[in-house]
N, C-alpha and C. Protein backbone atom coordinates (compact mmCIF):
# COMPACT_ATOMS: atom_id res chain seq x y z
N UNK A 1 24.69 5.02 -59.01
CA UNK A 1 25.69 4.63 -60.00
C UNK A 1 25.19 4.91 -61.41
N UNK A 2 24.05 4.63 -61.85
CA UNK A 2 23.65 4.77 -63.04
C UNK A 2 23.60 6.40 -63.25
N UNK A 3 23.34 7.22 -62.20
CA UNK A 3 22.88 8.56 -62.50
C UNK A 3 24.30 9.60 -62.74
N UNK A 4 25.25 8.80 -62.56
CA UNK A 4 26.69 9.14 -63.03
C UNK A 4 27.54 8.45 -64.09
N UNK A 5 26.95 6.93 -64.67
CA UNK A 5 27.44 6.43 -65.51
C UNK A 5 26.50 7.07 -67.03
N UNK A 6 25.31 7.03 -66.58
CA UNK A 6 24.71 7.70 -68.05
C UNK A 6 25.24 8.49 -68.49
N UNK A 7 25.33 9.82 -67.78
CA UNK A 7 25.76 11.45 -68.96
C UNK A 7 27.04 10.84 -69.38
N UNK A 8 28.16 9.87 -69.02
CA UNK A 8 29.18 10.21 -69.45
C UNK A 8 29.34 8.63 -70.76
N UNK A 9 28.07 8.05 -70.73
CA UNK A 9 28.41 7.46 -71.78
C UNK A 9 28.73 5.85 -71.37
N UNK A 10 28.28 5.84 -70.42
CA UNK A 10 28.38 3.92 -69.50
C UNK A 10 27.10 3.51 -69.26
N UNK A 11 27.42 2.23 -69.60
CA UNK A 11 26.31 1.18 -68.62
C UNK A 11 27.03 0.46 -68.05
N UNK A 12 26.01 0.25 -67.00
CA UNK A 12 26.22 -0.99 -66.08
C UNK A 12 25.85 -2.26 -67.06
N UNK A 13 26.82 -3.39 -66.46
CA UNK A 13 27.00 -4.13 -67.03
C UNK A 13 26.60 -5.77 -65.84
N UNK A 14 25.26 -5.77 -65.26
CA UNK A 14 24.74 -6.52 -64.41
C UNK A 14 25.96 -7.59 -64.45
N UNK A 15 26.04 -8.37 -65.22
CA UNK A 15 26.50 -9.97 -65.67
C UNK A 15 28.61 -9.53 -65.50
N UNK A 16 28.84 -8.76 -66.00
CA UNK A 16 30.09 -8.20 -65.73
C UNK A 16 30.60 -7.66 -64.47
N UNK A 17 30.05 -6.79 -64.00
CA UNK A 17 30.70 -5.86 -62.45
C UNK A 17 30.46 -7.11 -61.55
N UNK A 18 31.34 -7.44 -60.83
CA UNK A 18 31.49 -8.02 -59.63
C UNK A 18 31.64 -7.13 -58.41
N UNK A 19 31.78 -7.80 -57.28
CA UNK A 19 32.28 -7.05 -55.85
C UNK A 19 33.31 -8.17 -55.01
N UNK A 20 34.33 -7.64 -54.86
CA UNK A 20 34.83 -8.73 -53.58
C UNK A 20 34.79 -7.81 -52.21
N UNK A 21 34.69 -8.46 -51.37
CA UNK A 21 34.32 -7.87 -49.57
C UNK A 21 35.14 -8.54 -48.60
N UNK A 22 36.23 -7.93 -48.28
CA UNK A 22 37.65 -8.95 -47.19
C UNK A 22 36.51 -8.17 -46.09
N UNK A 23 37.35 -8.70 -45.23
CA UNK A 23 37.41 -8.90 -43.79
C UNK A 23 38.72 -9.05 -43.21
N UNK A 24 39.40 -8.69 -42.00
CA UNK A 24 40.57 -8.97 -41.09
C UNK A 24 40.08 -10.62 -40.61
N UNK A 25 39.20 -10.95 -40.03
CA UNK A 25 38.97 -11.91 -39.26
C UNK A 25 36.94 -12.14 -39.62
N UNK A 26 36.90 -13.33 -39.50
CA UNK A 26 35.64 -13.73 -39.65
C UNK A 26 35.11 -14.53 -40.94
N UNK A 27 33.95 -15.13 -40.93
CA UNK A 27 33.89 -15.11 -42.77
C UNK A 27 33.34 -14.30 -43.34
N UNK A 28 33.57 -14.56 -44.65
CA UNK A 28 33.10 -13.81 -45.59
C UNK A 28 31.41 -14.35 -45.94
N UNK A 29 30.29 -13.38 -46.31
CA UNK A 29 28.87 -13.95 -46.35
C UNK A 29 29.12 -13.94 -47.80
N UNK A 30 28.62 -14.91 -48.57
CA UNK A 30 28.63 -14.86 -50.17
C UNK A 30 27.00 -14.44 -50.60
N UNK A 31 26.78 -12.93 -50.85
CA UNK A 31 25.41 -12.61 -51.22
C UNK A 31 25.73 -11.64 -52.21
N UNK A 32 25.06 -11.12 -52.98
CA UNK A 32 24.63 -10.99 -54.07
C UNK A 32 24.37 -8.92 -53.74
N UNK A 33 24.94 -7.72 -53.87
CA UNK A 33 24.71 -6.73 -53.35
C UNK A 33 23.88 -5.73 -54.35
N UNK A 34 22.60 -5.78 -54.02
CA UNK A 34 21.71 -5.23 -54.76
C UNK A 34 21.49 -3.33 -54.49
N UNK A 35 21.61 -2.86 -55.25
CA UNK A 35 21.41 -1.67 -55.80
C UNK A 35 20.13 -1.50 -57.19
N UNK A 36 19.39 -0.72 -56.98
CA UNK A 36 17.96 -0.40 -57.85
C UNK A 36 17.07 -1.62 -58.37
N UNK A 37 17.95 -2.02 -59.51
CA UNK A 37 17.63 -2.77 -60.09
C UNK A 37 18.53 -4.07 -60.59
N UNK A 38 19.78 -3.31 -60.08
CA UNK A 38 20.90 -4.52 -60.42
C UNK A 38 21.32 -5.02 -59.18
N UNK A 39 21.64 -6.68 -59.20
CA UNK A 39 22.15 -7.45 -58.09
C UNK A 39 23.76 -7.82 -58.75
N UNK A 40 24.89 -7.36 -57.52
CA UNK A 40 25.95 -7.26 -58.25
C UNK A 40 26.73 -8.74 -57.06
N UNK A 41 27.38 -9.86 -58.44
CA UNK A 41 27.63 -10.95 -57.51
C UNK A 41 29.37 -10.83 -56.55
N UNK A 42 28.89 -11.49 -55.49
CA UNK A 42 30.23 -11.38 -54.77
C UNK A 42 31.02 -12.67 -55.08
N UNK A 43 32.33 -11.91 -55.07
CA UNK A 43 33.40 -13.10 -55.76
C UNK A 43 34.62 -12.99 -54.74
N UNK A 44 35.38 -13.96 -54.29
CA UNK A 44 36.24 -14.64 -53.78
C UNK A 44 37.40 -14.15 -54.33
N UNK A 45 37.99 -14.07 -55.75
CA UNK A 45 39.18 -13.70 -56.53
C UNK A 45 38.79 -13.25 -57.94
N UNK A 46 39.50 -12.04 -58.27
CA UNK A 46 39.08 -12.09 -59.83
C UNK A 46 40.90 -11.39 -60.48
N UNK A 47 40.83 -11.60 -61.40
CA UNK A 47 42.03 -10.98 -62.52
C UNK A 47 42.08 -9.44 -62.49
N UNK A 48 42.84 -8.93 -62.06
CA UNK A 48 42.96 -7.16 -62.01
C UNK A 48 44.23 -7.22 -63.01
N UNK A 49 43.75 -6.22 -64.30
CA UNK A 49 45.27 -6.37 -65.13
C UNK A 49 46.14 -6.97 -64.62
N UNK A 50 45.97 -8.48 -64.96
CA UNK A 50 46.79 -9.46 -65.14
C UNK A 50 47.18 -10.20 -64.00
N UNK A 51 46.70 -9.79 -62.57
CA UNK A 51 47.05 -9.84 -61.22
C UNK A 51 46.24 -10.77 -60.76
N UNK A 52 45.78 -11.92 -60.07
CA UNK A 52 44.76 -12.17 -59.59
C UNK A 52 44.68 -11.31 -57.83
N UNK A 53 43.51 -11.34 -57.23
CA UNK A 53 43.56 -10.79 -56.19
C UNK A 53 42.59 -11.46 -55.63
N UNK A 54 42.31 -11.92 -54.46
CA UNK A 54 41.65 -12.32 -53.81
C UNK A 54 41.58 -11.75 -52.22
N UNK A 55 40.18 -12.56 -51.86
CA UNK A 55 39.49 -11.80 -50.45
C UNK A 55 40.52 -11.86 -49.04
N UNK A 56 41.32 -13.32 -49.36
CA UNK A 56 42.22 -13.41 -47.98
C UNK A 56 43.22 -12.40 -47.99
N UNK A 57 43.66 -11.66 -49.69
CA UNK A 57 45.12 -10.87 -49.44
C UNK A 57 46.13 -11.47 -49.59
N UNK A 58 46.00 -13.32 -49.89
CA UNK A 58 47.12 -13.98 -49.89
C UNK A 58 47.83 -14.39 -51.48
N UNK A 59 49.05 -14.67 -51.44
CA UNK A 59 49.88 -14.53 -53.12
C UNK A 59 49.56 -15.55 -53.74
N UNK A 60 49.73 -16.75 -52.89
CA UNK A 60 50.21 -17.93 -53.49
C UNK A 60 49.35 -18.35 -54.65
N UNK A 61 47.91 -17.89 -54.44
CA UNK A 61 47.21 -18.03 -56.14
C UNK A 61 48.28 -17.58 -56.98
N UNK A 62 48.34 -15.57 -56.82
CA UNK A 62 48.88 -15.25 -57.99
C UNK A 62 50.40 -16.01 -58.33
N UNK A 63 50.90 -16.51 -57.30
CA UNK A 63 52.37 -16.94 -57.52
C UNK A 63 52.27 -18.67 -58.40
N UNK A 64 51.32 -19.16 -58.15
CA UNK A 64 50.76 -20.52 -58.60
C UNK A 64 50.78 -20.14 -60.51
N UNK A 65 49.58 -18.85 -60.41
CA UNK A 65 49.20 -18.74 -61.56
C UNK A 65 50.67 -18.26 -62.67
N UNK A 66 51.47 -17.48 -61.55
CA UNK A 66 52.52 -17.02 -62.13
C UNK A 66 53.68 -18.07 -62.74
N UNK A 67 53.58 -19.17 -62.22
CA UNK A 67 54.48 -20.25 -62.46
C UNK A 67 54.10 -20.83 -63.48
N UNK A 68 52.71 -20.63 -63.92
CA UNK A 68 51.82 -21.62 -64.84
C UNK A 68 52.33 -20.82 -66.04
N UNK A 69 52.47 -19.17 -65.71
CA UNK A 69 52.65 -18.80 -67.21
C UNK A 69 54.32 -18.50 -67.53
N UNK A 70 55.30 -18.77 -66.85
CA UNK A 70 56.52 -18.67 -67.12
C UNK A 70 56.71 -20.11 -67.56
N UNK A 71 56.36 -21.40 -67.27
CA UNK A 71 56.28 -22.30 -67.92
C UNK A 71 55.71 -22.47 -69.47
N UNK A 72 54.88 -21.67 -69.67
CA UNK A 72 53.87 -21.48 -70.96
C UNK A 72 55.24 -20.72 -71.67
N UNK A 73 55.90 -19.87 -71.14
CA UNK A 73 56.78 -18.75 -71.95
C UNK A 73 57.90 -19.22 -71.96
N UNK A 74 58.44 -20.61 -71.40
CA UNK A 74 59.35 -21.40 -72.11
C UNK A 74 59.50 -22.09 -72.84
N UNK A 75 58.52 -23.04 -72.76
CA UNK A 75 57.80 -23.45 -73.94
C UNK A 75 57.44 -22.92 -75.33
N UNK A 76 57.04 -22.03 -75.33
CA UNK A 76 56.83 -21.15 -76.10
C UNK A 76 58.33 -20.57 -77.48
N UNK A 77 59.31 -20.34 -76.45
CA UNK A 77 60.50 -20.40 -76.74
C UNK A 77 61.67 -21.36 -76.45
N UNK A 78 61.02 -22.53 -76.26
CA UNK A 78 62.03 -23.44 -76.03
C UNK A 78 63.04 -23.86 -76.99
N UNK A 79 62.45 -23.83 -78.85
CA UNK A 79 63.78 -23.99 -79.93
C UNK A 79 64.32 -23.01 -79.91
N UNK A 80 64.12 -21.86 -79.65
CA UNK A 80 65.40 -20.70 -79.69
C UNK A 80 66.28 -20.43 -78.72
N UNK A 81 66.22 -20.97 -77.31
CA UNK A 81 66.74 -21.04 -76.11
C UNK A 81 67.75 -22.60 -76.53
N UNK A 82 66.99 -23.69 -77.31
CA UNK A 82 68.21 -24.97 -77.54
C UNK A 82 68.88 -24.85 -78.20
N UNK A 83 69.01 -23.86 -79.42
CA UNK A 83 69.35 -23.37 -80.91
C UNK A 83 70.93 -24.38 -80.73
N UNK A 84 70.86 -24.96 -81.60
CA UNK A 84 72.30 -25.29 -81.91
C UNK A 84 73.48 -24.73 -82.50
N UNK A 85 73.07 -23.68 -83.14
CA UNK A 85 73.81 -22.76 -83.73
C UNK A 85 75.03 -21.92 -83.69
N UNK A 86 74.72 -22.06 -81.90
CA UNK A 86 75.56 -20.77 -81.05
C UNK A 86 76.58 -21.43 -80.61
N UNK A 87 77.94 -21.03 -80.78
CA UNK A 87 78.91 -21.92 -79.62
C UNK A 87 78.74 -22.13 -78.60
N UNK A 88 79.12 -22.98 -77.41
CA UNK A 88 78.41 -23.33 -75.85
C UNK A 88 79.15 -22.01 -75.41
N UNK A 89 80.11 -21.71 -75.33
CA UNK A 89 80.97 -20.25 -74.34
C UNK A 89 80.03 -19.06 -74.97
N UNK A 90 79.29 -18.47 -76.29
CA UNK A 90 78.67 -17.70 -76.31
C UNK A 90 77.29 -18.31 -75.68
N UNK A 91 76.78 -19.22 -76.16
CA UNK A 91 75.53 -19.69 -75.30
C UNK A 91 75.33 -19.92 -73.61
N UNK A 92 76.44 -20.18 -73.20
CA UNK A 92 75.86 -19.97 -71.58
C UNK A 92 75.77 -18.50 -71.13
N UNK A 93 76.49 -17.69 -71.55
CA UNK A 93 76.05 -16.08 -71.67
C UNK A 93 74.43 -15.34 -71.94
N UNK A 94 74.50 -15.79 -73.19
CA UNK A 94 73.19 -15.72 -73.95
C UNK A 94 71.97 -16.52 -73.01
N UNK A 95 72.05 -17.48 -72.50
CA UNK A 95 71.13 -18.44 -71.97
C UNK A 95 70.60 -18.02 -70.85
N UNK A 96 71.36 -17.62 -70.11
CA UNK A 96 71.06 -16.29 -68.75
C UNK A 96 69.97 -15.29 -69.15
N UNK A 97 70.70 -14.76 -70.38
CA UNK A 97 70.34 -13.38 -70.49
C UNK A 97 69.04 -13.48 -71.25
N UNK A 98 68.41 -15.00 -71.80
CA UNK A 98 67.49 -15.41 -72.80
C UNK A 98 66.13 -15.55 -71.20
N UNK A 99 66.86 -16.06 -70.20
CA UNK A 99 66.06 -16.36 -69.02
C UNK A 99 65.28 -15.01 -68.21
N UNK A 100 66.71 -14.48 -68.18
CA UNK A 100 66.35 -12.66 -67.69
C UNK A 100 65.34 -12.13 -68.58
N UNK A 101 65.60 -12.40 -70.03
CA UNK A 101 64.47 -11.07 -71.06
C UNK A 101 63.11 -11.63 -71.46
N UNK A 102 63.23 -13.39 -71.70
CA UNK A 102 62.50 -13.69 -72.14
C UNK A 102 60.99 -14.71 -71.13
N UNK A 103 61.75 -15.40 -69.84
CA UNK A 103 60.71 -15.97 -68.95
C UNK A 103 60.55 -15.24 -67.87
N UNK A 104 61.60 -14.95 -67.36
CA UNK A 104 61.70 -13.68 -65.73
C UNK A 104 60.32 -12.68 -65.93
N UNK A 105 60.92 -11.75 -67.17
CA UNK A 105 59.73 -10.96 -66.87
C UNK A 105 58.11 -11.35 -66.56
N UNK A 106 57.72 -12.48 -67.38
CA UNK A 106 56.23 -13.46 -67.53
C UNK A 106 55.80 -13.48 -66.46
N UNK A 107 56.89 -14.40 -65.27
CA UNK A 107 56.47 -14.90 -64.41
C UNK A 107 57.12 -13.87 -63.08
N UNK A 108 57.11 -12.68 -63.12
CA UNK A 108 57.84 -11.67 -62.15
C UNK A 108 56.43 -10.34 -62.42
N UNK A 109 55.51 -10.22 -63.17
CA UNK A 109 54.58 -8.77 -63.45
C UNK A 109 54.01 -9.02 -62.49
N UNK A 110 54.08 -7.94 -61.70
CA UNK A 110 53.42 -7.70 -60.49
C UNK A 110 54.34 -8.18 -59.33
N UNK A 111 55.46 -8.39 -59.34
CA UNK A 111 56.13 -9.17 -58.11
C UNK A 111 56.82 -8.19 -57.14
N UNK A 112 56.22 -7.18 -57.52
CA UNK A 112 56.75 -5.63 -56.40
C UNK A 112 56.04 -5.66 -55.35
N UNK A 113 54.49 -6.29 -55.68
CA UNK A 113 53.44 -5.97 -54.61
C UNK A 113 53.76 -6.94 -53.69
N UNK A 114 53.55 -8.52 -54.21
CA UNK A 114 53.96 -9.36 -53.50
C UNK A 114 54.31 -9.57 -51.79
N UNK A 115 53.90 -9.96 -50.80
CA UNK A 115 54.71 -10.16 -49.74
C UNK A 115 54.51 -11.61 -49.60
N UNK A 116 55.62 -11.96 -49.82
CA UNK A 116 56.29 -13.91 -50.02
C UNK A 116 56.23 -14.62 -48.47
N UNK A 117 55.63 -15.38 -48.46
CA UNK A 117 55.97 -16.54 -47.61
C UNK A 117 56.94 -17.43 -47.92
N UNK A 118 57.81 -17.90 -46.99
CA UNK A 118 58.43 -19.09 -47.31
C UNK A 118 58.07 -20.32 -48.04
N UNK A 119 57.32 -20.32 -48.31
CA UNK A 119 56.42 -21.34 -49.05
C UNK A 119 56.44 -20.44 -50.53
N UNK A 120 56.19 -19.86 -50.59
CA UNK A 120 55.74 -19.00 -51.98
C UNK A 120 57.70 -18.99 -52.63
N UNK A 121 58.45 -18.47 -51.43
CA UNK A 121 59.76 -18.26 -51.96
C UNK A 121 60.48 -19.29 -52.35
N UNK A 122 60.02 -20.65 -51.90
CA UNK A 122 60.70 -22.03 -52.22
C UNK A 122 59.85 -22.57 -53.70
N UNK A 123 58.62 -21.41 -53.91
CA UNK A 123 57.95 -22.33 -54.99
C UNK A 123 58.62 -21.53 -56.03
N UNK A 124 58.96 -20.46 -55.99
CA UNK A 124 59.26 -19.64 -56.87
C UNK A 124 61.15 -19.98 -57.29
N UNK A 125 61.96 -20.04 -56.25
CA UNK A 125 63.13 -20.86 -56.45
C UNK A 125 63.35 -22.73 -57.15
N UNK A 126 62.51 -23.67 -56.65
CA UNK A 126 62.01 -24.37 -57.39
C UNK A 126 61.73 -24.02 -59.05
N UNK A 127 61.00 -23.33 -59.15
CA UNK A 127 60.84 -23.09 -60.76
C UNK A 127 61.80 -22.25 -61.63
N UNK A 128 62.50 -21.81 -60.88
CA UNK A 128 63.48 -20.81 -61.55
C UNK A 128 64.84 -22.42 -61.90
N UNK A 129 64.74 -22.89 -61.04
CA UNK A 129 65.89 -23.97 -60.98
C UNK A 129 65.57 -24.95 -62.05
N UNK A 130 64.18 -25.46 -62.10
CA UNK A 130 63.76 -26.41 -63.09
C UNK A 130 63.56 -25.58 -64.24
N UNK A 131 63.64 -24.57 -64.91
CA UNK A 131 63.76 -23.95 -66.11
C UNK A 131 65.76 -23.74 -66.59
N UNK A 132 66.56 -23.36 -65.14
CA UNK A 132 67.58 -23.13 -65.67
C UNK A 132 68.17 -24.40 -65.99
N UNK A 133 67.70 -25.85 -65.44
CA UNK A 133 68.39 -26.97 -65.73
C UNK A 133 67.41 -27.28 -67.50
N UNK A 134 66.61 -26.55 -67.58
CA UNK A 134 65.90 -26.87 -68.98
C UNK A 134 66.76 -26.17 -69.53
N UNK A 135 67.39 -24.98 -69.45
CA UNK A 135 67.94 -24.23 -70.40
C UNK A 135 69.32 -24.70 -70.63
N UNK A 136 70.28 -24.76 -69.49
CA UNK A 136 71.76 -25.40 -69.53
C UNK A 136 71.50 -26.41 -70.11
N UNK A 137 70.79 -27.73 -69.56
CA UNK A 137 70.95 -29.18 -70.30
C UNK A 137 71.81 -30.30 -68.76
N UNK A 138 72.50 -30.97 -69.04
CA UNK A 138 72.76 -31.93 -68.18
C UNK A 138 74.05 -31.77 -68.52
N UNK A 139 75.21 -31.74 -67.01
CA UNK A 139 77.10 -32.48 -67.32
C UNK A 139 77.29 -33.22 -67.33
N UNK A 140 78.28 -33.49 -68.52
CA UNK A 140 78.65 -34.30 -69.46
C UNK A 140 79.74 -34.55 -69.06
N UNK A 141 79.95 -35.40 -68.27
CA UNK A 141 81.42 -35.63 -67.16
C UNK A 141 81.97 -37.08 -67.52
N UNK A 142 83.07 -37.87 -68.77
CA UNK A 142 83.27 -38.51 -69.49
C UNK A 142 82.02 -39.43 -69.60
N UNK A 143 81.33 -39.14 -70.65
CA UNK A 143 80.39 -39.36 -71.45
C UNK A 143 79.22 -40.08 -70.59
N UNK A 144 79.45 -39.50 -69.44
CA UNK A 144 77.80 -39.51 -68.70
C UNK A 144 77.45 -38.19 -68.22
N UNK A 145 76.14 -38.53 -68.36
CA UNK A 145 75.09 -37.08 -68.38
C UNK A 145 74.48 -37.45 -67.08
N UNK A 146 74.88 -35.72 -66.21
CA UNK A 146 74.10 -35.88 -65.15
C UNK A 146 73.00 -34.69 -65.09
N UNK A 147 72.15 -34.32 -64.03
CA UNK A 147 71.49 -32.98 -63.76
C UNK A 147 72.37 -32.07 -62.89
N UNK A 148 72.30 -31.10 -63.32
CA UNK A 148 72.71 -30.10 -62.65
C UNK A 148 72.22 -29.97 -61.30
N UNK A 149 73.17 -29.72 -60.24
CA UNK A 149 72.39 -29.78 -58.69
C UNK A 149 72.76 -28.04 -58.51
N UNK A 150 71.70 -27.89 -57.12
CA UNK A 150 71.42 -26.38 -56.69
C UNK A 150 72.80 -25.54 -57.23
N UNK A 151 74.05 -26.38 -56.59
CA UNK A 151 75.08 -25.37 -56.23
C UNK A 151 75.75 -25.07 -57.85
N UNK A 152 75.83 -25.92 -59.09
CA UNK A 152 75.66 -25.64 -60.03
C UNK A 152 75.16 -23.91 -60.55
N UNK A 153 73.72 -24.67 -60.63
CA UNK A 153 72.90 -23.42 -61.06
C UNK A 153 73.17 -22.44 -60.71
N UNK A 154 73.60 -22.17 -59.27
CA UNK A 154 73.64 -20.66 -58.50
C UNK A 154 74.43 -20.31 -58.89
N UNK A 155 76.10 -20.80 -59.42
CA UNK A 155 77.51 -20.85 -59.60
C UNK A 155 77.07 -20.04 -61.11
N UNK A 156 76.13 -20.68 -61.91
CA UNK A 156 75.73 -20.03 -63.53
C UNK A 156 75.01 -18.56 -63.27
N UNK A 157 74.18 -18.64 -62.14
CA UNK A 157 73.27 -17.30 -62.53
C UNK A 157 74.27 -16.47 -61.22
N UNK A 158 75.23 -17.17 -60.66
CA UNK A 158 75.73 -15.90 -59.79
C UNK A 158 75.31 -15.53 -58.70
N UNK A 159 74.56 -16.25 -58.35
CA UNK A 159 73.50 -15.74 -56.85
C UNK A 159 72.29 -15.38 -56.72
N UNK A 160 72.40 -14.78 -58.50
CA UNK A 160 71.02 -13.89 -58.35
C UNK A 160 69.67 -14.72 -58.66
N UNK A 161 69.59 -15.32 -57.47
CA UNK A 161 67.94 -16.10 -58.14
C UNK A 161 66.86 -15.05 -58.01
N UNK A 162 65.74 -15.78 -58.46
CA UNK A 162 64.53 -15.07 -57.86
C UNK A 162 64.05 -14.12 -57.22
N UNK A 163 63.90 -14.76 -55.61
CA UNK A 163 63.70 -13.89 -54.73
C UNK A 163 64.58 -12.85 -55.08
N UNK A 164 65.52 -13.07 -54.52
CA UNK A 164 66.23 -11.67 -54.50
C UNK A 164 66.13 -10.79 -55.12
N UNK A 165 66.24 -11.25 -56.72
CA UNK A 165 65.43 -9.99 -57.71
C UNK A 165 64.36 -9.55 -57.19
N UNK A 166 63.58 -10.21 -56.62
CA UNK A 166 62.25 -9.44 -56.68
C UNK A 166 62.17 -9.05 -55.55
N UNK A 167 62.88 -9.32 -54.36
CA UNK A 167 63.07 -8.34 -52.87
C UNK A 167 64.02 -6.79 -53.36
N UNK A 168 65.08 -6.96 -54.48
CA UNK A 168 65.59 -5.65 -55.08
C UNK A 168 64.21 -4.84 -55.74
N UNK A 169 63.79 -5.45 -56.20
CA UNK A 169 62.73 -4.55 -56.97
C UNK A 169 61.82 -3.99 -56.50
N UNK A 170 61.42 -4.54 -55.24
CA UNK A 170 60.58 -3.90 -54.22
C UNK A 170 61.20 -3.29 -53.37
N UNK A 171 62.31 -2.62 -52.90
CA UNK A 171 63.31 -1.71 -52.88
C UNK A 171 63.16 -0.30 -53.66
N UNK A 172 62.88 -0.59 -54.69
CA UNK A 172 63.53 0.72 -55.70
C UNK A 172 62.57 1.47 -55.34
């Protein structure tokens, strides 16, 4: 490795390069894979542009981690998504389309690769639902406020939750 990273202008970076090592079946040995002079450590999961990946092959990290940051990216924009400004008939339009441009994408990079468990697809519907009841607000059905239930929400976004986007997208 070194006798091909020199001429072109690299070092190894001992403390930096990792290795992960799957397996189909069995465990994994956690050792340390030495070459010359460098011992390169074995790791369980690491961040691949923006992806986590790990040794089992399984999502639900990245889908965990993915929930953590579409929450961060509502937040983030949560006074411009409440704006009072807008009439409600232009704002439930807008509010969709604020969900589609502005949290979807956050928590959807990388969701081509993905292969979902039922578990992963209920966590990911779950959060899509508790952001769109953040974004709509509560009905106001003579002057009591309730939450919006499933059949609501679906009735606003049309069908198109989640999954499905992201079973279309892994399609194309």
């Amino acid at each position: 490795m070194q006798n091909e990273a020199t001429p072109v202008g690299l070092n190894i970076n001992e403390d930096k390069t990792k290795y992960m090592h799957t397996k189909r079946t069995g465990t994994k040995e956690i050792a340390h894979f030495k070459i010359d002079n460098f011992a390169f450590e074995n790791v369980e999961n690491f961040n691949y542009l923006g992806s986590i990946l790990n040794a089992d092959n399984k999502i639900n990290i990245e889908v965990a981690e993915r929930i953590a940051k579409g929450n961060k990216a509502y937040y983030a924009n949560a006074k411009l998504i409440k704006s009072k400004f807008v009439k409600k008939s232009a704002k439930m339009k807008k509010k969709i389309n604020k969900n589609k441009t502005m949290i979807r994408p956050v928590f959807m990079y990388s969701s081509e690769t993905w292969t979902l468990t039922a578990t992963d697809e209920n966590n990911l519907r779950i959060f899509e639902r508790q952001i769109l009841r953040k974004i709509f607000g509560p009905v106001n059905i003579d002057n009591i406020e309730r939450i919006r239930n499933d059949i609501e929400i679906d009735k606003l976004i049309e069908g198109a939750d989640i999954v499905r986007f992201i079973k279309a997208q892994r399609s194309k």
